[in-house]
C-alpha atoms as a PDB file:
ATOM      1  CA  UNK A   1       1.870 -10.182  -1.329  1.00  0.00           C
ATOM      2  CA  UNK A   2       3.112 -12.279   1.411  1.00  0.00           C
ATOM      3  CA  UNK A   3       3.631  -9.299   3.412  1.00  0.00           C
ATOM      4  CA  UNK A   4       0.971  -9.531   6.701  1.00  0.00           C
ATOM      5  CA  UNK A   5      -1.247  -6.760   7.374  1.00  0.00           C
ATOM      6  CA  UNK A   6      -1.349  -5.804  11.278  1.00  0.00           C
ATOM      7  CA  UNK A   7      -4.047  -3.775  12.459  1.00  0.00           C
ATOM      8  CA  UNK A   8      -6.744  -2.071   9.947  1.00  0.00           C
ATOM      9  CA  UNK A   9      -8.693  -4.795  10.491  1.00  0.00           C
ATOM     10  CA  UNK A  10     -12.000  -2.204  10.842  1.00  0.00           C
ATOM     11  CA  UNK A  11     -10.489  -0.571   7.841  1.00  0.00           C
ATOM     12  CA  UNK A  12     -10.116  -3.164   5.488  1.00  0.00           C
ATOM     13  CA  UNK A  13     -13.314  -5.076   6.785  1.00  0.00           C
ATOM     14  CA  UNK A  14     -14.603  -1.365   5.362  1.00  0.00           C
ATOM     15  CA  UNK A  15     -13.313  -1.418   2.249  1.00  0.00           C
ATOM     16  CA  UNK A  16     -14.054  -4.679   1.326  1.00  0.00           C
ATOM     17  CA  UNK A  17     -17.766  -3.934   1.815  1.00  0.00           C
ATOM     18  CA  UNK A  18     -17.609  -0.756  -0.737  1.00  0.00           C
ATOM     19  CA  UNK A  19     -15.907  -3.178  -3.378  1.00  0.00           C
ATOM     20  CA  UNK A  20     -18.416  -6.155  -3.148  1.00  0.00           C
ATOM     21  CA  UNK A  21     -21.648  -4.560  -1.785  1.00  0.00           C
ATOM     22  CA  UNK A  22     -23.365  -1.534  -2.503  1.00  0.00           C
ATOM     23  CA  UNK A  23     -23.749   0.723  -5.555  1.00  0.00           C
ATOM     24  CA  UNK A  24     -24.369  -0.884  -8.977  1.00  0.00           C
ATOM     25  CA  UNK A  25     -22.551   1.991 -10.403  1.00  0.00           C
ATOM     26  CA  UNK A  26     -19.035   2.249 -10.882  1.00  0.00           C
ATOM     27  CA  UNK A  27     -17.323   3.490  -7.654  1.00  0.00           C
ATOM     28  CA  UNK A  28     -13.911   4.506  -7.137  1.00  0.00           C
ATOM     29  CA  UNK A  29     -12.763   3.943  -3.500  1.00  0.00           C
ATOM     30  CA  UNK A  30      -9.136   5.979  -2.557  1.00  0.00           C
ATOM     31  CA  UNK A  31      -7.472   5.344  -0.091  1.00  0.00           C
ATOM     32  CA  UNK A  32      -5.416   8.678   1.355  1.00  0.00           C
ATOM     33  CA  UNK A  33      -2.403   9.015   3.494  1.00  0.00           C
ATOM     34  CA  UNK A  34       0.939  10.541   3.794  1.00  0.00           C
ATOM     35  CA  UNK A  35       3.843   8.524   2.900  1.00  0.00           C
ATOM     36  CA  UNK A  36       4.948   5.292   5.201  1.00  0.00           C
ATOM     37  CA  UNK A  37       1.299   4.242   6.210  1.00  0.00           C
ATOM     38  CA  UNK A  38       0.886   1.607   4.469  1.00  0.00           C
ATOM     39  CA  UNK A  39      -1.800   2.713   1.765  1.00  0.00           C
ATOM     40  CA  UNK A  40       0.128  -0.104  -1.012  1.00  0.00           C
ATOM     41  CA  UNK A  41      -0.087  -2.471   0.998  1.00  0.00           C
ATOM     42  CA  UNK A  42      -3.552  -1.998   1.986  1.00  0.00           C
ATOM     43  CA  UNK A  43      -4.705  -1.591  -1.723  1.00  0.00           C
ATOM     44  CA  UNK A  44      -2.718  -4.761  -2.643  1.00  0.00           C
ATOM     45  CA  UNK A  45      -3.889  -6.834   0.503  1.00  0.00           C
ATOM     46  CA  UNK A  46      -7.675  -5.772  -1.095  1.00  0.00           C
ATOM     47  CA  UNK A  47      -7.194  -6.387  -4.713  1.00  0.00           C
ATOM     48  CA  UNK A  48      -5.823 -10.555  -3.642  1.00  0.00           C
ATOM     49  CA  UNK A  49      -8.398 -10.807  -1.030  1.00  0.00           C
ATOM     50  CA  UNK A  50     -10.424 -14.214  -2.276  1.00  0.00           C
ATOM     51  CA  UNK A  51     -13.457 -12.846  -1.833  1.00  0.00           C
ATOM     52  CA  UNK A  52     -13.184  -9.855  -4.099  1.00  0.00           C
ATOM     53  CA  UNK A  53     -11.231 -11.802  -6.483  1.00  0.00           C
ATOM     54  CA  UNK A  54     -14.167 -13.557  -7.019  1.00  0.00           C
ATOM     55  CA  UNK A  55     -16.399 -11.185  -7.005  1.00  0.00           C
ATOM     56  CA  UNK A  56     -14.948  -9.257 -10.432  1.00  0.00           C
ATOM     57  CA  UNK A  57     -14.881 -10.368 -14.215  1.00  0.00           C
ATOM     58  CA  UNK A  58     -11.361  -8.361 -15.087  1.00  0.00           C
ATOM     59  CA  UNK A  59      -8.756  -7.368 -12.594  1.00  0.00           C
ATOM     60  CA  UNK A  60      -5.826  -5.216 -13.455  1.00  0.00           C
ATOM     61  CA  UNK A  61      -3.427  -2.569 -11.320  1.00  0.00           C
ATOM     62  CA  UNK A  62      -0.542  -0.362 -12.390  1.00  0.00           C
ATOM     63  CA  UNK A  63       1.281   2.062 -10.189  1.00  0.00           C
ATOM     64  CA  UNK A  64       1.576   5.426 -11.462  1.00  0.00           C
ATOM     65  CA  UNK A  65       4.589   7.382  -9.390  1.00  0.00           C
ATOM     66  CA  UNK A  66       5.473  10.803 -10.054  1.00  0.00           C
ATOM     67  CA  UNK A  67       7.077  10.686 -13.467  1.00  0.00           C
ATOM     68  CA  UNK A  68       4.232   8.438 -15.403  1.00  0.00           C
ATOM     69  CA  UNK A  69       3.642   7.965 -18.856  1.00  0.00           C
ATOM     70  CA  UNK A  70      -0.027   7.320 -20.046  1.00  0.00           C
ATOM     71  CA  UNK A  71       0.835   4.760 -22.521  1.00  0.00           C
ATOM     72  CA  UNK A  72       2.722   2.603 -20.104  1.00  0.00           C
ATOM     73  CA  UNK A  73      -0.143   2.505 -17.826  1.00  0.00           C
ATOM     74  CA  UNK A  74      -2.514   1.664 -20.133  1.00  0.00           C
ATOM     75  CA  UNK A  75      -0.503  -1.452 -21.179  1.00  0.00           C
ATOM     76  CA  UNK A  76      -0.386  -2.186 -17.652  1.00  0.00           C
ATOM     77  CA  UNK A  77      -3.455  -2.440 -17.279  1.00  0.00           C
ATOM     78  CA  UNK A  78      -4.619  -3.942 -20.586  1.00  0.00           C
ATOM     79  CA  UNK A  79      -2.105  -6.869 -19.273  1.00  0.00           C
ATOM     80  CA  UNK A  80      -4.217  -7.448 -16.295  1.00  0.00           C
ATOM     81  CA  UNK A  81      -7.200  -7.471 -18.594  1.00  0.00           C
ATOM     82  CA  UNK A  82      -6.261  -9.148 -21.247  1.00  0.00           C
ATOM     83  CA  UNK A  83      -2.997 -11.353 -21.112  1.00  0.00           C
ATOM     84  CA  UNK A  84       0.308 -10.609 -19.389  1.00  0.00           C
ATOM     85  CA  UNK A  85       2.458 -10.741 -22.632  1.00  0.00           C
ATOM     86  CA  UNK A  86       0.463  -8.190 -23.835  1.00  0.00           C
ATOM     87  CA  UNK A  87       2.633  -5.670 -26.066  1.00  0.00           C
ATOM     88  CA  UNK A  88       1.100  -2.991 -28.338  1.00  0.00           C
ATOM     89  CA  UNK A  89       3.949  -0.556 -28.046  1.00  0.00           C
ATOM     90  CA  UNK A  90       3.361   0.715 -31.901  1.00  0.00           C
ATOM     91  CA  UNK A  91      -0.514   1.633 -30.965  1.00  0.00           C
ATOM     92  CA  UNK A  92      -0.548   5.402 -29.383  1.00  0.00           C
ATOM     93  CA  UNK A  93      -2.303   6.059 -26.341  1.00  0.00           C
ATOM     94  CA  UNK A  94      -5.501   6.732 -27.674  1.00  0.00           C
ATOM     95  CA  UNK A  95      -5.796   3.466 -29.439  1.00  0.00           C
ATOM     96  CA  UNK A  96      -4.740   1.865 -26.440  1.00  0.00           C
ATOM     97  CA  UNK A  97      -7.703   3.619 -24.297  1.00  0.00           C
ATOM     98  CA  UNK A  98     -10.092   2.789 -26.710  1.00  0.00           C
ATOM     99  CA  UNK A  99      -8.471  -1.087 -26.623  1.00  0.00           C
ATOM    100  CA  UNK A 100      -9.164  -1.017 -22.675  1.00  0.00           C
ATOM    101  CA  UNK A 101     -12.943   0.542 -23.248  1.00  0.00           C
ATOM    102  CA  UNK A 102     -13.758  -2.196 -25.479  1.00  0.00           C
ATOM    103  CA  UNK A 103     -12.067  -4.962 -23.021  1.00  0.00           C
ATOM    104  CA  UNK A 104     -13.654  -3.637 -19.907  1.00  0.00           C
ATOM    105  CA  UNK A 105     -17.347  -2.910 -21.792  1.00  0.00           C
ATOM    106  CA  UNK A 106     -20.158  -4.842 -20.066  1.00  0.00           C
ATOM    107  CA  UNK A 107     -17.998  -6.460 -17.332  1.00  0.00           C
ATOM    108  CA  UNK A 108     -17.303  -6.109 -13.955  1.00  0.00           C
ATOM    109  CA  UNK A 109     -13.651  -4.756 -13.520  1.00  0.00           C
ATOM    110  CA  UNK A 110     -11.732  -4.041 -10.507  1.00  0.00           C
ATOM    111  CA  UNK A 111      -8.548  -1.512 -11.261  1.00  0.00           C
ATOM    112  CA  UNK A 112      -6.231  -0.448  -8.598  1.00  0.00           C
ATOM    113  CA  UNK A 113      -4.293   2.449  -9.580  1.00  0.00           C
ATOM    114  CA  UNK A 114      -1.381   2.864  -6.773  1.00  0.00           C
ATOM    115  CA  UNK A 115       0.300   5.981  -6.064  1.00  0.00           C
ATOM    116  CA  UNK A 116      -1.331   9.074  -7.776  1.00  0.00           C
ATOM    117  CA  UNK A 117       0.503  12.257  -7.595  1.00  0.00           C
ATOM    118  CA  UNK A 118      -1.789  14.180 -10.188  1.00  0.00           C
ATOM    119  CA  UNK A 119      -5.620  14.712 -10.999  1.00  0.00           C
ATOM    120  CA  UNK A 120      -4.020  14.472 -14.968  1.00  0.00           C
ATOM    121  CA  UNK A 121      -3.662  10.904 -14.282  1.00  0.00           C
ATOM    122  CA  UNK A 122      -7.463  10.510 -13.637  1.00  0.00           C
ATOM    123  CA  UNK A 123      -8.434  12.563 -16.645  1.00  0.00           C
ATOM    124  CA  UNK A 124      -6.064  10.470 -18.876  1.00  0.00           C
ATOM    125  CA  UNK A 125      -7.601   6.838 -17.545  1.00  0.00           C
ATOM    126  CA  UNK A 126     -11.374   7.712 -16.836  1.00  0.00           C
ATOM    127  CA  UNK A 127     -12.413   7.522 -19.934  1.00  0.00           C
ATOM    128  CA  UNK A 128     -11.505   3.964 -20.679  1.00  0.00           C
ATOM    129  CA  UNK A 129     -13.006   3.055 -17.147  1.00  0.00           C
ATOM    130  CA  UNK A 130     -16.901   2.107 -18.479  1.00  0.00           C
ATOM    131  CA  UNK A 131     -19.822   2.487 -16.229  1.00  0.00           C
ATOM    132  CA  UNK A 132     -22.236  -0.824 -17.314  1.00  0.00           C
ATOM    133  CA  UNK A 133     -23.825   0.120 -14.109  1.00  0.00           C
ATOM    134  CA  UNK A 134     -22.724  -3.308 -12.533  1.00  0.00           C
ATOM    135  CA  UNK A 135     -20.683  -2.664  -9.169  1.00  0.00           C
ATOM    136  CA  UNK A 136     -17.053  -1.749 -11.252  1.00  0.00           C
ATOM    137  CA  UNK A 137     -14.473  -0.129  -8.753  1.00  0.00           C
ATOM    138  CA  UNK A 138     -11.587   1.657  -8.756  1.00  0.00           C
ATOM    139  CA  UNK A 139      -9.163   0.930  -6.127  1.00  0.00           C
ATOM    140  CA  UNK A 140      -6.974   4.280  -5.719  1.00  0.00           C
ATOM    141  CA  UNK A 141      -3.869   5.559  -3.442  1.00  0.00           C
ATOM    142  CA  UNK A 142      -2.716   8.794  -3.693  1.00  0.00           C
ATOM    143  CA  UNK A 143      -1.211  11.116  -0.576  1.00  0.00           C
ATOM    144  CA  UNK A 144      -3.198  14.079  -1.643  1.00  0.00           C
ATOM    145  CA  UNK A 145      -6.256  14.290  -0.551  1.00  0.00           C
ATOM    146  CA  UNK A 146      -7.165  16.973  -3.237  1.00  0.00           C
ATOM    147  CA  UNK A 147      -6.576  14.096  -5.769  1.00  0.00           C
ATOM    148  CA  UNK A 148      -8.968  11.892  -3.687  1.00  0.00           C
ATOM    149  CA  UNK A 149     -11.896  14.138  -3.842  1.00  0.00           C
ATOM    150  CA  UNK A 150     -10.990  15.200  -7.740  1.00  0.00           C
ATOM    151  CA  UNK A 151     -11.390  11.705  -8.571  1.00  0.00           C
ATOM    152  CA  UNK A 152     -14.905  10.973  -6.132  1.00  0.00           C
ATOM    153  CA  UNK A 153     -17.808   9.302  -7.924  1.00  0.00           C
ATOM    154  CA  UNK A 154     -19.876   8.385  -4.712  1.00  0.00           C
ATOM    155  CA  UNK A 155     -17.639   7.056  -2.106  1.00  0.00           C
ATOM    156  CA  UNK A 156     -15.666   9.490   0.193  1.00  0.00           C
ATOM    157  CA  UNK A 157     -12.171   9.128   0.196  1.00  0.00           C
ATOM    158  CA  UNK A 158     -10.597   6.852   2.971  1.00  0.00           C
ATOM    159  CA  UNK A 159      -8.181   9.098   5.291  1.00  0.00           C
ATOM    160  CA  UNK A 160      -6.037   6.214   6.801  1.00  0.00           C
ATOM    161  CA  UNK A 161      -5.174   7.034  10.305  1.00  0.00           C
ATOM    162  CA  UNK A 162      -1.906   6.211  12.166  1.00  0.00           C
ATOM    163  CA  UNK A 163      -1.162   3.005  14.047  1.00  0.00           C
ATOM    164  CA  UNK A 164      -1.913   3.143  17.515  1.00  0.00           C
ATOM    165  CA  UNK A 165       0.745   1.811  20.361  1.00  0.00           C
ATOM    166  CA  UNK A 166      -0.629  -1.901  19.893  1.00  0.00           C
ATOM    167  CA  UNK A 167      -0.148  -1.982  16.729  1.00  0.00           C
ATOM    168  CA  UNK A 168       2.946  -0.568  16.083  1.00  0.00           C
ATOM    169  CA  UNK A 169       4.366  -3.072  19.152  1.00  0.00           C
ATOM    170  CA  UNK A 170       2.921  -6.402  17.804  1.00  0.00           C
ATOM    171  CA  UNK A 171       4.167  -4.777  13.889  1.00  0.00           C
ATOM    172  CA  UNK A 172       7.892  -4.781  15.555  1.00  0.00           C
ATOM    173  CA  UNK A 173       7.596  -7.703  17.626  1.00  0.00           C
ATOM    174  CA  UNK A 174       6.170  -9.882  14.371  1.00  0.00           C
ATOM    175  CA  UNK A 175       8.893  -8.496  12.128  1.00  0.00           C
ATOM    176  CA  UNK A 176      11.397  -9.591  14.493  1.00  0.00           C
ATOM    177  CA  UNK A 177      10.397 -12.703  16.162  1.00  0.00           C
ATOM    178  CA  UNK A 178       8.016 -14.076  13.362  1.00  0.00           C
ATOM    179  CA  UNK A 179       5.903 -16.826  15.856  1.00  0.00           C
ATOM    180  CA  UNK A 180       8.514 -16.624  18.510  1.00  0.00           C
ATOM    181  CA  UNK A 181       7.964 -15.790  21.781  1.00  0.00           C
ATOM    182  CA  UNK A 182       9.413 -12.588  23.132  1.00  0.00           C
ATOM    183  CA  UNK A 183      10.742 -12.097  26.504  1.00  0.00           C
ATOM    184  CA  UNK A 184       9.046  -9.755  29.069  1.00  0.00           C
ATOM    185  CA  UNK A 185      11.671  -7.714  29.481  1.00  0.00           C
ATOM    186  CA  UNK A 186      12.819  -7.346  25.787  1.00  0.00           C
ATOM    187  CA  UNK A 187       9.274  -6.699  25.236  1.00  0.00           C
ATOM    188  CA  UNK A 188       8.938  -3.886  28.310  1.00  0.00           C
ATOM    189  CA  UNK A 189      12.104  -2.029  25.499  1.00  0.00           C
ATOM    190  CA  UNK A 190      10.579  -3.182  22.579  1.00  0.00           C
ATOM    191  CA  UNK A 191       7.535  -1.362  23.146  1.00  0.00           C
ATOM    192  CA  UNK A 192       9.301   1.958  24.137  1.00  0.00           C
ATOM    193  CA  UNK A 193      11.160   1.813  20.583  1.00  0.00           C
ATOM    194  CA  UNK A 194       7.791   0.730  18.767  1.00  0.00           C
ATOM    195  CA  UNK A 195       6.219   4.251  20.184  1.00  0.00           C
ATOM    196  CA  UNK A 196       9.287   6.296  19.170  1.00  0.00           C
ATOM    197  CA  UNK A 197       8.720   4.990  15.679  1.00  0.00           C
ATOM    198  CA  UNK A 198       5.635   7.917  15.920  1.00  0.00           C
ATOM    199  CA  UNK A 199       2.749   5.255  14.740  1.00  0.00           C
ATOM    200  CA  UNK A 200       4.031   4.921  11.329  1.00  0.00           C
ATOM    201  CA  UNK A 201       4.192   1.457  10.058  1.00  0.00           C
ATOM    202  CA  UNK A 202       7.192   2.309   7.480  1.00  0.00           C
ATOM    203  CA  UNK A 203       9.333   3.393  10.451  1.00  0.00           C
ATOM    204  CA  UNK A 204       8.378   0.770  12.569  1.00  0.00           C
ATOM    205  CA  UNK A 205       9.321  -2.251  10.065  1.00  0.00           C
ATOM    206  CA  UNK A 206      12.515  -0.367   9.334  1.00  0.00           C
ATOM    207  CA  UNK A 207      13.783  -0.326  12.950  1.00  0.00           C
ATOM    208  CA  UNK A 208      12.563  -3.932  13.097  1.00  0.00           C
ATOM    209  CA  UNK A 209      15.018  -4.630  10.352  1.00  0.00           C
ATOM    210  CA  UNK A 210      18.259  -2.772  12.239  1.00  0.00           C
ATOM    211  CA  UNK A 211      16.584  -4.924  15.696  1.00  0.00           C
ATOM    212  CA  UNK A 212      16.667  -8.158  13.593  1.00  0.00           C
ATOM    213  CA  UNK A 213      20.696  -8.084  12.797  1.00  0.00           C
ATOM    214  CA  UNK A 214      21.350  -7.206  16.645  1.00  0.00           C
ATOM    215  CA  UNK A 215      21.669  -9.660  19.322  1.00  0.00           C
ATOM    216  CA  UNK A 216      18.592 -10.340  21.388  1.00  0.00           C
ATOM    217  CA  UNK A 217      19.818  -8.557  24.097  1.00  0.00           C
ATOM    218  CA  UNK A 218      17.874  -5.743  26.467  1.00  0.00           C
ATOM    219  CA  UNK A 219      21.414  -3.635  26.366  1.00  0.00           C
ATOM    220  CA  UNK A 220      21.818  -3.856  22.837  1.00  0.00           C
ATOM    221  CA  UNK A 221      18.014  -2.938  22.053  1.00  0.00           C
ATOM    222  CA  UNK A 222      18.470   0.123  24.729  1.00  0.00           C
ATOM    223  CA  UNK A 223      21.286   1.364  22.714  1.00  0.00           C
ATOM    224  CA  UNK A 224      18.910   1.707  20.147  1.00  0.00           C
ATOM    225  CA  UNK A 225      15.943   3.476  21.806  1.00  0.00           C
ATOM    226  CA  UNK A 226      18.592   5.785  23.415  1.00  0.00           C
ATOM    227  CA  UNK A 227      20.207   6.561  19.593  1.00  0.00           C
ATOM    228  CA  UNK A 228      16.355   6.773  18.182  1.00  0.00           C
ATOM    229  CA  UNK A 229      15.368  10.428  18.085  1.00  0.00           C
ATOM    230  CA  UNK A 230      11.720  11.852  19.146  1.00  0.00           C
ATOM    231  CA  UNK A 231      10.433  12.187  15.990  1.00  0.00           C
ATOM    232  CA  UNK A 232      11.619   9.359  13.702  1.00  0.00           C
ATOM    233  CA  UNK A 233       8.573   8.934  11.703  1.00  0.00           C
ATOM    234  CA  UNK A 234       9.627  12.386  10.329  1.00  0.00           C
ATOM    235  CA  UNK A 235      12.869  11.164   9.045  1.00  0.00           C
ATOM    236  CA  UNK A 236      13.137   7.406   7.473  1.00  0.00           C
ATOM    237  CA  UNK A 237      16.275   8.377   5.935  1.00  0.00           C
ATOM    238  CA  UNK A 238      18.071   8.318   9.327  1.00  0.00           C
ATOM    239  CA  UNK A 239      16.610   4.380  10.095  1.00  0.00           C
ATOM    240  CA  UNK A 240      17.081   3.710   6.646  1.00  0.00           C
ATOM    241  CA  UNK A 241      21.427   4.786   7.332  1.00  0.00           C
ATOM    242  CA  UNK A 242      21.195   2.500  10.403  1.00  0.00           C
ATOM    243  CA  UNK A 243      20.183  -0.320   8.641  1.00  0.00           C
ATOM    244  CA  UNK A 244      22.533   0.104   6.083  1.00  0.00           C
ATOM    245  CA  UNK A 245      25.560   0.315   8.828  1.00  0.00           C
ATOM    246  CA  UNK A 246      23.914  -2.380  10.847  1.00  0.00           C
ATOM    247  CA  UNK A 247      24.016  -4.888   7.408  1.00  0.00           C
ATOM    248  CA  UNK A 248      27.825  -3.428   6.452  1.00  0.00           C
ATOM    249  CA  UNK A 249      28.815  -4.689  10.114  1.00  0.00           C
ATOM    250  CA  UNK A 250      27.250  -8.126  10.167  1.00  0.00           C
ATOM    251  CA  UNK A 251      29.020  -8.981   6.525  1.00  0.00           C
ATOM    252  CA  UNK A 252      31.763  -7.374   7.814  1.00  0.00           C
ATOM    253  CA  UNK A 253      32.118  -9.941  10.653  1.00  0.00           C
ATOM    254  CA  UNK A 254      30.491 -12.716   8.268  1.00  0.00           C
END
């Protein structure tokens, strides 16, 4: 959680208001976006934030995936609630469910539930999740927006938008030069490779790992806009294989 959130300030500012203020009744606020935005990190940057910290009775977050199990999730969660050593693998998941029910039951919870592929996974939890009618939210990410709306109480879903040029420049430059300065004209390059990374923030701290192993150099970061194609953001794997030969080359000469 040490990772630093750049831009969304409007956003999170937002979000923080639907978890602390409004509605006495339980609330679940998702967050919705296609893959590489930065929904995680959002949620997560929310769920430490002091102030809402403080604000709820019981905390507790699991990440779901594609492949979940039901059981798993619940014990996830029942860690956050009750005690990380928590271990009930002989209970099934119905015992579990009614475990988390009785633990959440008259207090004010906060659950983030990360990554939802599947309106299942919402019919398996809700039940558990108690209204006491006492400001309870559920924090939830999920790339289909179908999934958002399933699971709507009273909050509409949170579309998160793409960074704009801004912030995917001063994403790149932090990644690279932490509280360094940069020079103008590395920064005049930097900025063209920050808008080829198409506004998304995965792309953009990817290519800031590949510009981090190269020398400081305006050739060498020109190379690297010129072997950047148009549309990036539509294909991590290819930055992702850069990085990778970019890390075999510097242990090489290591």
């Amino acid at each position: 959680m040490n990772e630093e959130i750049i831009g969304f300030e409007d956003v999170i500012e937002k979000l923080r208001d639907q978890l602390i203020k409004g509605t006495k009744e339980r609330d679940v606020i998702s967050v919705v976006g296609m893959p590489g935005l930065g929904k995680t990190t959002l949620a997560y940057r929310l769920y430490y934030d002091k102030s809402v910290a403080s604000h709820f009775e019981i905390r507790a977050q699991c990440c779901v995936s594609q492949v979940y199990s039901c059981k798993d999730l619940l014990i996830a969660i029942l860690r956050g609630a009750i005690s990380e050593n928590f271990e009930c693998r002989e209970k099934q998941a119905d015992e579990l469910a009614y475990l988390l029910r009785k633990t959440l039951f008259s207090k004010r919870y906060l659950i983030l539930v990360d990554d939802v592929w599947e309106t299942s996974v919402w019919d398996d939890l809700r039940g558990s999740f108690r209204d006491s009618n006492n400001g309870s939210r559920i924090i939830l990410t999920t790339r289909d927006h179908e999934v958002a709306m399933y699971t709507k109480i009273r909050s509409d879903p949170l579309l998160l938008r793409m960074f704009n040029s801004d912030e995917s420049w001063e994403l790149l430059r932090k990644k690279v030069f932490g509280e360094e300065s940069c020079s103008p004209l590395l920064t005049e390059i930097g900025q063209e490779i920050a808008k080829k990374c198409g506004q998304l923030p995965l792309s953009v701290v990817l290519v800031a790992g590949i510009l981090s192993e190269m020398e400081k150099k305006v050739e060498c970061w020109e190379q690297l806009a010129n072997n950047l194609g148009p549309h990036i953001h539509k294909d991590s794997r290819t930055v992702i294989e850069q990085s990778y030969q970019i890390l075999l080359w510097s242990t090489f000469r290591g």
